[in-house]
C-alpha atoms as a PDB file:
ATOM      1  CA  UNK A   1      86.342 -56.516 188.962  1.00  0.00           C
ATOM      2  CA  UNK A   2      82.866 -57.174 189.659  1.00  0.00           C
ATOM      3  CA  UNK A   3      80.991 -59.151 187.028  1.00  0.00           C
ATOM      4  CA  UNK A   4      77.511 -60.376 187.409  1.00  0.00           C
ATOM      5  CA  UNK A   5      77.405 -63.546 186.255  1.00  0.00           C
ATOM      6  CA  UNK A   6      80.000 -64.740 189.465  1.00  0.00           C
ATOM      7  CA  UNK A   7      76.617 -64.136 191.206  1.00  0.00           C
ATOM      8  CA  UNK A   8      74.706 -66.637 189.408  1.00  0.00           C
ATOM      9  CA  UNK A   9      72.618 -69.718 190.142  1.00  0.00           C
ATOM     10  CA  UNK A  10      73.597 -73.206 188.929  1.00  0.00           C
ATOM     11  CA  UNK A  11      71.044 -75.152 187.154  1.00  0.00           C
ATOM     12  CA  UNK A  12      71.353 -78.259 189.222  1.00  0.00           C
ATOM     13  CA  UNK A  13      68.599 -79.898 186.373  1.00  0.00           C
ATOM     14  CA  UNK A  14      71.749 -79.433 184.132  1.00  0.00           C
ATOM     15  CA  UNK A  15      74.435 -79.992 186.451  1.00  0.00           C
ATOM     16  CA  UNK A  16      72.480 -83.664 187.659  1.00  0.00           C
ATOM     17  CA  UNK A  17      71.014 -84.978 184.447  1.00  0.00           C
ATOM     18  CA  UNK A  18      72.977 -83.026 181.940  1.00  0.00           C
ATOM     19  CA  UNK A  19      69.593 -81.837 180.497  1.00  0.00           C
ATOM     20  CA  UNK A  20      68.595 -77.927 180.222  1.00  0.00           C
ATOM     21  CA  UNK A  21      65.330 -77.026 182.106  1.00  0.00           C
ATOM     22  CA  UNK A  22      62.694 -74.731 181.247  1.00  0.00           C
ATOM     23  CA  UNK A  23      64.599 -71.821 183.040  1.00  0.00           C
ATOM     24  CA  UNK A  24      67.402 -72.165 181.384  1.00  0.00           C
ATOM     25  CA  UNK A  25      69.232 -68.289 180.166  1.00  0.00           C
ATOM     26  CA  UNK A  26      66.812 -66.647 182.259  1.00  0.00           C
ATOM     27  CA  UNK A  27      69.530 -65.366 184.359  1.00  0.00           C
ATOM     28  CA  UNK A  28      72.054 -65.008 181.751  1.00  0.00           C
ATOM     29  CA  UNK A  29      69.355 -63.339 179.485  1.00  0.00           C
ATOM     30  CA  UNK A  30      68.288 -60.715 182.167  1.00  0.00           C
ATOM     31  CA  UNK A  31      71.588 -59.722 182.654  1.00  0.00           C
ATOM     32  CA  UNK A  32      71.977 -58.814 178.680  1.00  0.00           C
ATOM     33  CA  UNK A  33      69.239 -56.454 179.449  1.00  0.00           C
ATOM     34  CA  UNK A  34      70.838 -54.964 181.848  1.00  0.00           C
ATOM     35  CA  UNK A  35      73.911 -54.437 179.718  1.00  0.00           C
ATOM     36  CA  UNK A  36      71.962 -53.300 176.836  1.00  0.00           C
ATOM     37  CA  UNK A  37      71.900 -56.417 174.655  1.00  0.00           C
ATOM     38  CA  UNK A  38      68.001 -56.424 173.991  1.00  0.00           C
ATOM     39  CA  UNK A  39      68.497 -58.764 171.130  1.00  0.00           C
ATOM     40  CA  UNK A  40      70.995 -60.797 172.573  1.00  0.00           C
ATOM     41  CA  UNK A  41      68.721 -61.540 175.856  1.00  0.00           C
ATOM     42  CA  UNK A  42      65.925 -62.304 173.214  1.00  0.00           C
ATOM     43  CA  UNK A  43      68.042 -64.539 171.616  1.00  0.00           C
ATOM     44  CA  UNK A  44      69.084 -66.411 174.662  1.00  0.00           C
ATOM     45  CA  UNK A  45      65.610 -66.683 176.213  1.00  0.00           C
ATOM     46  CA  UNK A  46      62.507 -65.778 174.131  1.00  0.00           C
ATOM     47  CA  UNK A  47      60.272 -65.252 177.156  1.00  0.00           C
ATOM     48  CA  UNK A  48      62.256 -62.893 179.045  1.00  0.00           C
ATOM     49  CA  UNK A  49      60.139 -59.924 177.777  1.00  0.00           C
ATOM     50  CA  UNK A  50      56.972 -61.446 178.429  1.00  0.00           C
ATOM     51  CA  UNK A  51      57.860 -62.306 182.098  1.00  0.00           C
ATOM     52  CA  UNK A  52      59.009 -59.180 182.660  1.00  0.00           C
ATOM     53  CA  UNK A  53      55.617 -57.817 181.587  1.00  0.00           C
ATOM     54  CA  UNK A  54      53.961 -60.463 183.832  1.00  0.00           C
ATOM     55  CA  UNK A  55      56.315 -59.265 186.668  1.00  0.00           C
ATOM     56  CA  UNK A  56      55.660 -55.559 186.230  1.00  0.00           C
ATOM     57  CA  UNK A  57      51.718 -55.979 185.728  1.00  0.00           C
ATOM     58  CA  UNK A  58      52.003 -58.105 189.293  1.00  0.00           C
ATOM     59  CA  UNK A  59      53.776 -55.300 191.181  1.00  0.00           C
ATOM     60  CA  UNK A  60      51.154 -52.732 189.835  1.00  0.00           C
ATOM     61  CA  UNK A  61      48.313 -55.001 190.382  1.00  0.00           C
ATOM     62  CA  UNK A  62      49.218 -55.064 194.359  1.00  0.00           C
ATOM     63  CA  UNK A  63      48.702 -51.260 193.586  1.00  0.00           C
ATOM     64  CA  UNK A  64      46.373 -50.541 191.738  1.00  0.00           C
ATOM     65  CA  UNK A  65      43.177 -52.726 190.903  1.00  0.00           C
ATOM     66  CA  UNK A  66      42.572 -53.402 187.683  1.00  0.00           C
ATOM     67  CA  UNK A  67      38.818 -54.081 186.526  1.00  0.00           C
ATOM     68  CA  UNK A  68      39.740 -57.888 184.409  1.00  0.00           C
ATOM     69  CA  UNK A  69      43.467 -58.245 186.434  1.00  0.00           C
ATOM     70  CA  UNK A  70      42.374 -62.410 186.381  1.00  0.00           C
ATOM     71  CA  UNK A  71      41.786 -62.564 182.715  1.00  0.00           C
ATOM     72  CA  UNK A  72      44.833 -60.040 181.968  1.00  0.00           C
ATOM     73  CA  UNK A  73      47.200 -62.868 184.738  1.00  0.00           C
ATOM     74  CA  UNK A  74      45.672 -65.732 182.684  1.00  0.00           C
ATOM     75  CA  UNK A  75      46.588 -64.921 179.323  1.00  0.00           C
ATOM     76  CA  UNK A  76      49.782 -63.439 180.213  1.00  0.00           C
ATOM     77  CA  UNK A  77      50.245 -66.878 182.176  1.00  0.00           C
ATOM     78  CA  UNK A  78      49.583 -68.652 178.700  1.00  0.00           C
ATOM     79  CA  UNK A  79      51.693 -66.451 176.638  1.00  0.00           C
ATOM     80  CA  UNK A  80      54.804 -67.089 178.910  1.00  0.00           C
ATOM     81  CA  UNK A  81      54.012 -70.899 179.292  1.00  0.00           C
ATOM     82  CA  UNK A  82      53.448 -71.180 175.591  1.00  0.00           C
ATOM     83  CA  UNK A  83      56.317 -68.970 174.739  1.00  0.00           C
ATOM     84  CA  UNK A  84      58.584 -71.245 177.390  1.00  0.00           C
ATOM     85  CA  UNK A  85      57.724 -74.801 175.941  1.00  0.00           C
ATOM     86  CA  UNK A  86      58.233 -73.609 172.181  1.00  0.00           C
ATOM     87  CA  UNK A  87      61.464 -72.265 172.882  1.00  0.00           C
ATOM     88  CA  UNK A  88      62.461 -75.393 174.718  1.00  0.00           C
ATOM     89  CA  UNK A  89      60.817 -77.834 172.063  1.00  0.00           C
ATOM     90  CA  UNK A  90      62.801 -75.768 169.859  1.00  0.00           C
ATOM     91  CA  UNK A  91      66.170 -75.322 171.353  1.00  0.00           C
ATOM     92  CA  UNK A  92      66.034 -79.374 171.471  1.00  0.00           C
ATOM     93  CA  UNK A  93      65.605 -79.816 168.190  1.00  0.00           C
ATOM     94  CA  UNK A  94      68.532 -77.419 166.788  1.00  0.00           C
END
């Protein structure tokens, strides 16, 4: 049967130094969305909300113009990079 996840990239960061990167469950978390597990994908990578936000503001930005779209990119920018470095610091320290 089909499953998603036979579809999925390596991390070679992983797979070489045996050390998770900053990416890490992003596939594996979007794919929980797509099955319904909104907790779950949380769970498995905190900034997958966030970047979808980003993602979706991006598309409708090449769209429609939005009056402060650089300041709205920044902080959205920050939130995800902030959002992506505590989860890592934390996941480390488990």
């Amino acid at each position: 049967m089909f499953s998603p996840e036979d579809y999925m990239l390596p991390c070679l960061n992983k797979k070489f130094f045996g050390v998770e990167c900053f990416g890490c469950g992003f596939q594996r978390s979007l794919i929980l969305i797509f099955q319904g597990e909104f907790i779950a994908a949380f769970k498995m990578y905190p900034a997958i909300y966030t970047l979808i936000l980003f993602a979706g503001f991006l598309i409708l930005n090449m769209f429609y113009k939005f009056k402060y779209a650089e300041k709205i990119k920044l902080i959205l920018v920050v939130l995800n990079v902030v959002i992506i470095v505590t989860s890592y610091i934390i996941k480390f320290n488990q």
